[in-house]
C-alpha atoms as a PDB file:
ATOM      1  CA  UNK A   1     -40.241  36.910 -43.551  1.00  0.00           C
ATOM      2  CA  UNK A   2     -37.632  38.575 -45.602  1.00  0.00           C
ATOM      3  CA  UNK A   3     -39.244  41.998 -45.691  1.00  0.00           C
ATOM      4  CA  UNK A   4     -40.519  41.697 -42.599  1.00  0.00           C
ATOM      5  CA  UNK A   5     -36.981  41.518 -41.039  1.00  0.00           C
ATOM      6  CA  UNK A   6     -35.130  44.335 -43.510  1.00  0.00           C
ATOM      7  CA  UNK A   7     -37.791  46.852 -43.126  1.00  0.00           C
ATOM      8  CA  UNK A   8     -37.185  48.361 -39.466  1.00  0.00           C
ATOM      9  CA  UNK A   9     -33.375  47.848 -40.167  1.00  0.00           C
ATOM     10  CA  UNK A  10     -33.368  49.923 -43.158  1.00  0.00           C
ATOM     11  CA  UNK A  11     -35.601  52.446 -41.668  1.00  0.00           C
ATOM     12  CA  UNK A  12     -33.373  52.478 -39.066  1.00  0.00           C
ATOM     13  CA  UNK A  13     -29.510  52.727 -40.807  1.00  0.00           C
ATOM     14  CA  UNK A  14     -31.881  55.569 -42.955  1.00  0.00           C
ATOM     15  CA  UNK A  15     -32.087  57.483 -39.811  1.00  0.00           C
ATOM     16  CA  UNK A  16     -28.120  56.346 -38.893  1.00  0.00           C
ATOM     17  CA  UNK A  17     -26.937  58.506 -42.188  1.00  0.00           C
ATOM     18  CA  UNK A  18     -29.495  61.604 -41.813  1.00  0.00           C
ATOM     19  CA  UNK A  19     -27.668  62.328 -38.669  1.00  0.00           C
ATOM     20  CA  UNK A  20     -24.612  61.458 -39.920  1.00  0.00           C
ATOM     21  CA  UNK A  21     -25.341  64.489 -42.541  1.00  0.00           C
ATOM     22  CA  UNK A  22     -25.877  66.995 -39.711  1.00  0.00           C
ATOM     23  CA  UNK A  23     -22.496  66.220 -38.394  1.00  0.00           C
ATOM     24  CA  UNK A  24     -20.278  67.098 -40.523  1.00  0.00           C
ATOM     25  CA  UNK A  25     -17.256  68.050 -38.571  1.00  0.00           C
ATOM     26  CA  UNK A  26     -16.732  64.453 -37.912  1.00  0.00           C
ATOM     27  CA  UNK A  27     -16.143  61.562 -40.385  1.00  0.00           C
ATOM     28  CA  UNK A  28     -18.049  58.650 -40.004  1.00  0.00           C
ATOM     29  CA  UNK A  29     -15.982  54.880 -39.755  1.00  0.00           C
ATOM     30  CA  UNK A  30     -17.474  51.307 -39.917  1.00  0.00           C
ATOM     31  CA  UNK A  31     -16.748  48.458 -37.712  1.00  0.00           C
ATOM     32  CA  UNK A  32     -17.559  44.816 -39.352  1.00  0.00           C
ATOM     33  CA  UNK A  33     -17.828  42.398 -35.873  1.00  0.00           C
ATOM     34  CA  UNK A  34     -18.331  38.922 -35.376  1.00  0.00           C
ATOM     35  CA  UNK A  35     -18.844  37.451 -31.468  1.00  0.00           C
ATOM     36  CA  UNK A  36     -19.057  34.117 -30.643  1.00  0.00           C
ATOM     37  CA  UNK A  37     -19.959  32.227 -26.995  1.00  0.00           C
ATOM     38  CA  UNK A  38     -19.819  28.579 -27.279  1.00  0.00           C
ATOM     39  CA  UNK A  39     -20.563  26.482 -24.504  1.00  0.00           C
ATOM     40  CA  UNK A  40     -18.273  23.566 -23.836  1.00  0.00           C
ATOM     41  CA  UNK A  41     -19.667  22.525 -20.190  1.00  0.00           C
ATOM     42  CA  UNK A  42     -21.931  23.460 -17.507  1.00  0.00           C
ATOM     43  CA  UNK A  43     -19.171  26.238 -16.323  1.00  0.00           C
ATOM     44  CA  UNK A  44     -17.554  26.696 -18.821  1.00  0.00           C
ATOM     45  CA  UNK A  45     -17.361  28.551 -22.510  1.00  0.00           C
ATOM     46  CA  UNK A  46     -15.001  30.072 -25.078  1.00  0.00           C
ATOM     47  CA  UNK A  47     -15.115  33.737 -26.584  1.00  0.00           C
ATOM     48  CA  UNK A  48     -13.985  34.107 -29.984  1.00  0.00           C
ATOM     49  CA  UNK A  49     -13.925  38.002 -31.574  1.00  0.00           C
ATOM     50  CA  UNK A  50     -13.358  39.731 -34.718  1.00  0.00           C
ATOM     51  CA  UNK A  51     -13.838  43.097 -35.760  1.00  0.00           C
ATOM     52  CA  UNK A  52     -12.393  44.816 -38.411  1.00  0.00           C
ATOM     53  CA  UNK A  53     -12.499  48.557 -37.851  1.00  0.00           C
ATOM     54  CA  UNK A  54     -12.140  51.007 -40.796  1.00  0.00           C
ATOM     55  CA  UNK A  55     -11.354  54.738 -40.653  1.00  0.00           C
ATOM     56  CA  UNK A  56     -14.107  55.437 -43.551  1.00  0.00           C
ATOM     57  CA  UNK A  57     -17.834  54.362 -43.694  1.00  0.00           C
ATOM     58  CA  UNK A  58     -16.645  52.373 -46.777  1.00  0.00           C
ATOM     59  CA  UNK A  59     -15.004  49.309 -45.214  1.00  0.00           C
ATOM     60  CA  UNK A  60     -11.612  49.650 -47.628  1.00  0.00           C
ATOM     61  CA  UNK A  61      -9.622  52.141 -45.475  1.00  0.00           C
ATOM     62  CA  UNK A  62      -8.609  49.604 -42.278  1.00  0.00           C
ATOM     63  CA  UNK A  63      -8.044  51.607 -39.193  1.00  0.00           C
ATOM     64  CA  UNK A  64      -7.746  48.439 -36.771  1.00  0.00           C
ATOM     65  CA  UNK A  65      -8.074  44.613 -37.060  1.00  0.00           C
ATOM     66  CA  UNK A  66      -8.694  43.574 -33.313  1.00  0.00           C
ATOM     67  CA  UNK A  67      -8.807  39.743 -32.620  1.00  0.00           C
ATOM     68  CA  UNK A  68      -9.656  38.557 -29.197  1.00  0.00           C
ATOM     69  CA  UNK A  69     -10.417  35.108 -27.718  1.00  0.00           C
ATOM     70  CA  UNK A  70     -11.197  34.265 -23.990  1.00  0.00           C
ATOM     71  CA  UNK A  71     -12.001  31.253 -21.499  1.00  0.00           C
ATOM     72  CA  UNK A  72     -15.465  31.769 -20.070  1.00  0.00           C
ATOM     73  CA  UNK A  73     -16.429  30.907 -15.845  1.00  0.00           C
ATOM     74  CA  UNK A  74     -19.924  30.555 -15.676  1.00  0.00           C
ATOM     75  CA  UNK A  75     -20.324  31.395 -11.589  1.00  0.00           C
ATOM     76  CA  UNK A  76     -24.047  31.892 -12.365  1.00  0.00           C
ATOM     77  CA  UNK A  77     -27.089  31.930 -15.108  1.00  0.00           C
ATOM     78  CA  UNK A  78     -26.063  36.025 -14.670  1.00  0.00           C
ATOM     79  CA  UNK A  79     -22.694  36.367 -13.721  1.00  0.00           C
ATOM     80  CA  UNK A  80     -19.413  35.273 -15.760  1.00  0.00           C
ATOM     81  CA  UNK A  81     -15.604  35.776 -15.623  1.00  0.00           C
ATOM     82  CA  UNK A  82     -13.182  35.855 -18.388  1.00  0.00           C
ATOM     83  CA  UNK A  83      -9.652  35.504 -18.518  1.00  0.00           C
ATOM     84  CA  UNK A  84      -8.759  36.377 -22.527  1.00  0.00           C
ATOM     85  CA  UNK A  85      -6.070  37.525 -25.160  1.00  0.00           C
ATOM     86  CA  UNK A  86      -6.207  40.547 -27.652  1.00  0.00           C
ATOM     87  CA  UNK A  87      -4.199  41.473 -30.551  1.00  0.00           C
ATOM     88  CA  UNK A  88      -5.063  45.054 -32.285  1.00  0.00           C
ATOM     89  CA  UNK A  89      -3.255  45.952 -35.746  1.00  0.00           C
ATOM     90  CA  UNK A  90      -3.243  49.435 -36.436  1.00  0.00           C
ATOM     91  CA  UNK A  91      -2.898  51.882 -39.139  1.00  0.00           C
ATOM     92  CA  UNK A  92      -2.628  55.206 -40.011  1.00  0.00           C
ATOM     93  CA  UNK A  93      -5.692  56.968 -42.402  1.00  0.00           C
ATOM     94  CA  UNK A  94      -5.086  56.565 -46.199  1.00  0.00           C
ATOM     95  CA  UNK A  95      -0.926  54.904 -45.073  1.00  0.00           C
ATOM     96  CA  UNK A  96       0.496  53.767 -47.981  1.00  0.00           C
ATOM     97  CA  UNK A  97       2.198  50.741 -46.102  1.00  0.00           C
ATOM     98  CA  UNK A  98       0.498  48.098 -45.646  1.00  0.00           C
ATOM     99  CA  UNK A  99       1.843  46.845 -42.411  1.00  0.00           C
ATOM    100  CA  UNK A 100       0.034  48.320 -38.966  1.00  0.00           C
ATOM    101  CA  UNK A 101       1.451  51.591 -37.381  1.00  0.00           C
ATOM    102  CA  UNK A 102       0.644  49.860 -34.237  1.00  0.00           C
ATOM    103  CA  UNK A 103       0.594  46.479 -32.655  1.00  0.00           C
ATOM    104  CA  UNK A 104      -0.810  45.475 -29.693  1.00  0.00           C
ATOM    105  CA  UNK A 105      -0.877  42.705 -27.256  1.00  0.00           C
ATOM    106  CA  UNK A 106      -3.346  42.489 -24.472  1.00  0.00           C
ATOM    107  CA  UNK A 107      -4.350  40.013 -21.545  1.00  0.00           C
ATOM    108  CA  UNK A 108      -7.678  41.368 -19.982  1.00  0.00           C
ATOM    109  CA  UNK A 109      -9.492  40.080 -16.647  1.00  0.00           C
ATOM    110  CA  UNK A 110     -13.254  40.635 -17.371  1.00  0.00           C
ATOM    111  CA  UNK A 111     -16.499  40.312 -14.891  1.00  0.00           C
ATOM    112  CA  UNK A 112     -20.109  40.480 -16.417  1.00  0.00           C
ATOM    113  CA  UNK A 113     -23.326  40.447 -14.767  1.00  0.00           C
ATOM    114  CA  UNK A 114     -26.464  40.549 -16.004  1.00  0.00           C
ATOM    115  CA  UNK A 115     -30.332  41.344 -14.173  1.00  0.00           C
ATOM    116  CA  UNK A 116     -33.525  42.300 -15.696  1.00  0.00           C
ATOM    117  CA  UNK A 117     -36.445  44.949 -14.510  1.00  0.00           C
ATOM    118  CA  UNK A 118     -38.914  44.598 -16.039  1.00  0.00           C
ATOM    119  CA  UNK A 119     -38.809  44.283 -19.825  1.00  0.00           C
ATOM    120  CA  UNK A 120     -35.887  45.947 -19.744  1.00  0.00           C
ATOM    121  CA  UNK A 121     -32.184  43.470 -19.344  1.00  0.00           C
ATOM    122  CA  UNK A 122     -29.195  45.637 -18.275  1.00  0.00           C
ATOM    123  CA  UNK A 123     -25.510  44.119 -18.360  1.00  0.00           C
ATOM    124  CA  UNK A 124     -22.421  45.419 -16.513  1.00  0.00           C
ATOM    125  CA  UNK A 125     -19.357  44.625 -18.105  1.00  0.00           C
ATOM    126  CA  UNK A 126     -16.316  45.480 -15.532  1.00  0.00           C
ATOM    127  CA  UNK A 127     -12.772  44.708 -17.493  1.00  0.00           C
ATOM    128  CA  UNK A 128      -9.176  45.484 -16.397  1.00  0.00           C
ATOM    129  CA  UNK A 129      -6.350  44.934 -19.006  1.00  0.00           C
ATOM    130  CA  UNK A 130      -2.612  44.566 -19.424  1.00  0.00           C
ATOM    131  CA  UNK A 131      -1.082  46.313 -22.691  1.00  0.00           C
ATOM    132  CA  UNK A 132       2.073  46.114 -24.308  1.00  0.00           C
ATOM    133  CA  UNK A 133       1.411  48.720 -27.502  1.00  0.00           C
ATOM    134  CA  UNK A 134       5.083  48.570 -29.474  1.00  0.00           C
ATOM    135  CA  UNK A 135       6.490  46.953 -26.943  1.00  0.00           C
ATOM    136  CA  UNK A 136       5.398  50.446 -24.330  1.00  0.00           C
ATOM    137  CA  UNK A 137       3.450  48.705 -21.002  1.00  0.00           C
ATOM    138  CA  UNK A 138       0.035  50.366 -20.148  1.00  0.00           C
ATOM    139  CA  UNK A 139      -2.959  48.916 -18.026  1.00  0.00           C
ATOM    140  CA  UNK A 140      -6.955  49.965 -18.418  1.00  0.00           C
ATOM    141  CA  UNK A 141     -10.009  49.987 -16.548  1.00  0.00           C
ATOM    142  CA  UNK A 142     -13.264  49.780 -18.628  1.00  0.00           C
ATOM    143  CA  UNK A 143     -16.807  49.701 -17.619  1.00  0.00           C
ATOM    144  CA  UNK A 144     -19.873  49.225 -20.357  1.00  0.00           C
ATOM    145  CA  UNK A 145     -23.117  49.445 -18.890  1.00  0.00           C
ATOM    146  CA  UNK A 146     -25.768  48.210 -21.444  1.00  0.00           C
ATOM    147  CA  UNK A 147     -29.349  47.704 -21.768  1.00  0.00           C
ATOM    148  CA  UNK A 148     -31.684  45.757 -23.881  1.00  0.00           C
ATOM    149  CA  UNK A 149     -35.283  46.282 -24.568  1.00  0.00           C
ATOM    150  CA  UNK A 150     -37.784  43.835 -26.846  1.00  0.00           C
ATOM    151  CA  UNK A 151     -39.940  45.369 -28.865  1.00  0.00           C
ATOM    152  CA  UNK A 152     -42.329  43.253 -30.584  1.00  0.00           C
ATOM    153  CA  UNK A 153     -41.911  40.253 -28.061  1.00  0.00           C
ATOM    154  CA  UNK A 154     -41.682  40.209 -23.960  1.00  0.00           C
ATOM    155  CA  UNK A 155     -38.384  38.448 -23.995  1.00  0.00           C
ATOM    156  CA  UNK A 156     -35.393  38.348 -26.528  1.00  0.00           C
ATOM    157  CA  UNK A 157     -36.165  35.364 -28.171  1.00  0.00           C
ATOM    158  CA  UNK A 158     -36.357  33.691 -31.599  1.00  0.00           C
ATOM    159  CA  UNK A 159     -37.675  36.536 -34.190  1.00  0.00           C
ATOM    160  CA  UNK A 160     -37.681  39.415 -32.139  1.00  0.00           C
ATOM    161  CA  UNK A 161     -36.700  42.396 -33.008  1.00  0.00           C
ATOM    162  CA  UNK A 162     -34.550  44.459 -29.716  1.00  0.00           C
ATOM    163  CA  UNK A 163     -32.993  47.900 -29.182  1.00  0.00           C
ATOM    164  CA  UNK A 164     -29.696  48.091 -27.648  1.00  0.00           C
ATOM    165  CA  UNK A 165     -27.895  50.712 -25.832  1.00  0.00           C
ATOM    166  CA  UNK A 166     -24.714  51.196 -23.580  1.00  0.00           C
ATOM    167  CA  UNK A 167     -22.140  53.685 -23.022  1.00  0.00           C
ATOM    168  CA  UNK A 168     -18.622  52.391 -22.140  1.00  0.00           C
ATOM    169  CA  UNK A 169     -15.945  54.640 -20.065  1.00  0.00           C
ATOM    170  CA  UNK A 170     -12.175  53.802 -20.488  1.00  0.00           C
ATOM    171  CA  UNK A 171      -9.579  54.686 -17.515  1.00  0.00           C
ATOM    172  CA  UNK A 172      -5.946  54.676 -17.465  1.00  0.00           C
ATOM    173  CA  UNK A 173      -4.269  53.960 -14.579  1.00  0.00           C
ATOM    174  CA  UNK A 174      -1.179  56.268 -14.977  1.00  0.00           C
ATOM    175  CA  UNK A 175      -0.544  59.512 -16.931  1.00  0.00           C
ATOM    176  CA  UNK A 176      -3.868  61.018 -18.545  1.00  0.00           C
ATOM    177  CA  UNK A 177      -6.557  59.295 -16.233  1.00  0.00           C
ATOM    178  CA  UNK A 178      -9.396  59.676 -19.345  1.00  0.00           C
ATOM    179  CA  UNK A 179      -8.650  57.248 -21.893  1.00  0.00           C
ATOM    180  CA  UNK A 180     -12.277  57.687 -23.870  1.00  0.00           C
ATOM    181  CA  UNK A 181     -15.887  56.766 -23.652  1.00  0.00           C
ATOM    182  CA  UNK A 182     -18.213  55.161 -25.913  1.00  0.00           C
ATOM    183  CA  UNK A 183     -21.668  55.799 -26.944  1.00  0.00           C
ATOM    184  CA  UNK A 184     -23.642  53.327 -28.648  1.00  0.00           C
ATOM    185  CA  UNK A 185     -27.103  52.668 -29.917  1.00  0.00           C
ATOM    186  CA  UNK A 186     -28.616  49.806 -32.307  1.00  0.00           C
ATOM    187  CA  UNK A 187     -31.402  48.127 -33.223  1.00  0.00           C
ATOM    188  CA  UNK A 188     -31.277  43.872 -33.490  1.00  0.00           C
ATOM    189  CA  UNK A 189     -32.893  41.314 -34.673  1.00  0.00           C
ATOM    190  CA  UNK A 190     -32.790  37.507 -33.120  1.00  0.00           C
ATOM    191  CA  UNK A 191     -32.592  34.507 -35.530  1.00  0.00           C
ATOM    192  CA  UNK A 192     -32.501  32.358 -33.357  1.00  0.00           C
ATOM    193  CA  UNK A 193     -31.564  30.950 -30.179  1.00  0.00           C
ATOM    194  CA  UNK A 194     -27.716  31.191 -31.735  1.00  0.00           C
ATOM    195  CA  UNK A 195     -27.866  33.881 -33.970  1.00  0.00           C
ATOM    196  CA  UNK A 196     -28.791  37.728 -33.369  1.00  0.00           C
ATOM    197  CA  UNK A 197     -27.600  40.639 -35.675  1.00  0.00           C
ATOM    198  CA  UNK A 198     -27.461  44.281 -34.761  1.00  0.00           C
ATOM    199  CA  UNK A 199     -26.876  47.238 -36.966  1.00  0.00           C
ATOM    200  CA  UNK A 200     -26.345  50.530 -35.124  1.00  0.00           C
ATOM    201  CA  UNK A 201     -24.378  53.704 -34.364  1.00  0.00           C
ATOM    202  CA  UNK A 202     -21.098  54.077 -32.164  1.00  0.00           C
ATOM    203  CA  UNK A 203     -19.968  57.645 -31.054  1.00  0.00           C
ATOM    204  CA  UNK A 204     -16.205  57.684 -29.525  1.00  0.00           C
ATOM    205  CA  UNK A 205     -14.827  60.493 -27.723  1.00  0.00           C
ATOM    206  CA  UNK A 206     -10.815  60.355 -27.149  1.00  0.00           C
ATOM    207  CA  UNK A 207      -9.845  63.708 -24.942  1.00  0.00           C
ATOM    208  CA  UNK A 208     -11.484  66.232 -27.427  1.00  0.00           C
ATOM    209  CA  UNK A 209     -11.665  64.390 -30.192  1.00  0.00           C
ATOM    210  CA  UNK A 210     -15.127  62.697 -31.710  1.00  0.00           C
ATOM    211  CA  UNK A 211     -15.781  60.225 -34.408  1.00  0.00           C
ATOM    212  CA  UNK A 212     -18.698  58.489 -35.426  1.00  0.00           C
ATOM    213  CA  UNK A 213     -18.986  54.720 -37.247  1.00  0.00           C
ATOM    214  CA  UNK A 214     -22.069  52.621 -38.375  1.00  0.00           C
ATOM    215  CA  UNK A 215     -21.666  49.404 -36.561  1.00  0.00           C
ATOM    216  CA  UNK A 216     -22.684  45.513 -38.321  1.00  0.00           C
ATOM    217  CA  UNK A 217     -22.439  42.809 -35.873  1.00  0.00           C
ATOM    218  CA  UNK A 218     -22.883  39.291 -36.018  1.00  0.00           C
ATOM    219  CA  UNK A 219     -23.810  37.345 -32.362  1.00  0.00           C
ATOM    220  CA  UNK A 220     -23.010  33.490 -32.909  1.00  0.00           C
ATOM    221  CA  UNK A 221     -23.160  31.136 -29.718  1.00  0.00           C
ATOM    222  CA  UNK A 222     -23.385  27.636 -30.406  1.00  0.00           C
ATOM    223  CA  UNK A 223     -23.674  25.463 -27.775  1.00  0.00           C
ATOM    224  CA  UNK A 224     -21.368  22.103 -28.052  1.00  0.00           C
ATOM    225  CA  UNK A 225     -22.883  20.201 -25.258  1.00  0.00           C
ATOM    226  CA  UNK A 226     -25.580  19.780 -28.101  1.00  0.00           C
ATOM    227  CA  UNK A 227     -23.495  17.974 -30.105  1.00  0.00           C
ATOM    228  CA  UNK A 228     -22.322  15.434 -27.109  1.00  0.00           C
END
């Protein structure tokens, strides 16, 4: 079981760093993530978030530490709402204090929707939030649009192995309209019905400015009405 799960992801993070090599202009960052859904009720469910963002593909230069948590609406099996709270820490490459540049306070508004064709499972994430960076006031628009495929299995269930892919556009709504857009590619694996890993590759463009970062992510929903 053990070799059977490592083998396509090491083939694949292989693949991550050869192209890594070819772009050389660009350093490459690492984001450690953690996401958690847990079901409380029929309607309703709590978001908890971590990710700790570093500037280097070694994860001991911290660019940010972003912390989010939400309440969940379920309106449907494929459609839920989210009103949630951010806080980002940021710092400077290599700063010698250890204190964040930056701090950041959000409250975001967030839609997602989900449908399937197919073998294929496509998610639209639609989020609008409030921002108070050092105290300065600034509002977003983001839409992801992402899409799952199953590769060894028809559905994304216990031990099957996934690709994942979305690309994520960021909008300001006053002063420079483009905030940045997101690329992103991975390949998962799911545990189980409450646990699903993904290792992949995340390519951010802010105005003319491009960085790359291997991605490790950790999917953890628990449901507590099991526990009732």
């Amino acid at each position: 079981m053990i070799k059977k799960f490592y083998s396509p992801f090491l083939i694949f993070i292989l693949i991550l760093f050869s192209n890594s090599l070819l772009a050389q202009q660009n350093e490459f960052g690492n984001w450690l993530m953690y996401f958690g859904t847990n079901r409380v009720s029929d309607d309703w469910s709590i978001h908890s978030e971590i990710q700790y963002r570093n500037h280097t593909i070694e994860p001991t230069n911290i660019e940010q530490l972003l912390l989010r948590t939400g309440v969940n609406y379920h309106l449907s099996p494929n459609a839920i709402v989210t009103l949630g709270y951010g806080y980002v820490a940021s710092h400077d490459f290599e700063s010698e204090q250890k204190a964040p540049e930056s701090k950041e306070n959000r409250i975001f508004q967030q839609l997602i929707m989900t449908n399937k064709v197919s073998r294929l499972k496509f998610e639209h994430r639609y989020r609008f939030e409030q921002r108070w960076v050092n105290n300065d006031y600034k509002s977003r628009l983001r839409y992801r649009l992402m899409v799952f495929l199953p590769i060894n299995k028809p559905t994304i269930t216990t031990g099957t192995f996934f690709l994942g892919v979305y690309d994520e556009i960021f909008l300001n709504t006053k002063q420079v309209f483009f905030d940045r857009n997101r690329f992103y590619t991975a390949l998962g694996y799911q545990f189980n019905k409450t646990t699903q890993m993904q290792i992949g590759y995340l390519r951010q463009r802010v105005n003319d400015f491009g960085k790359n970062y291997l991605q490790v992510g950790l999917v953890f929903n628990p449901d507590f009405r099991e526990a009732e």
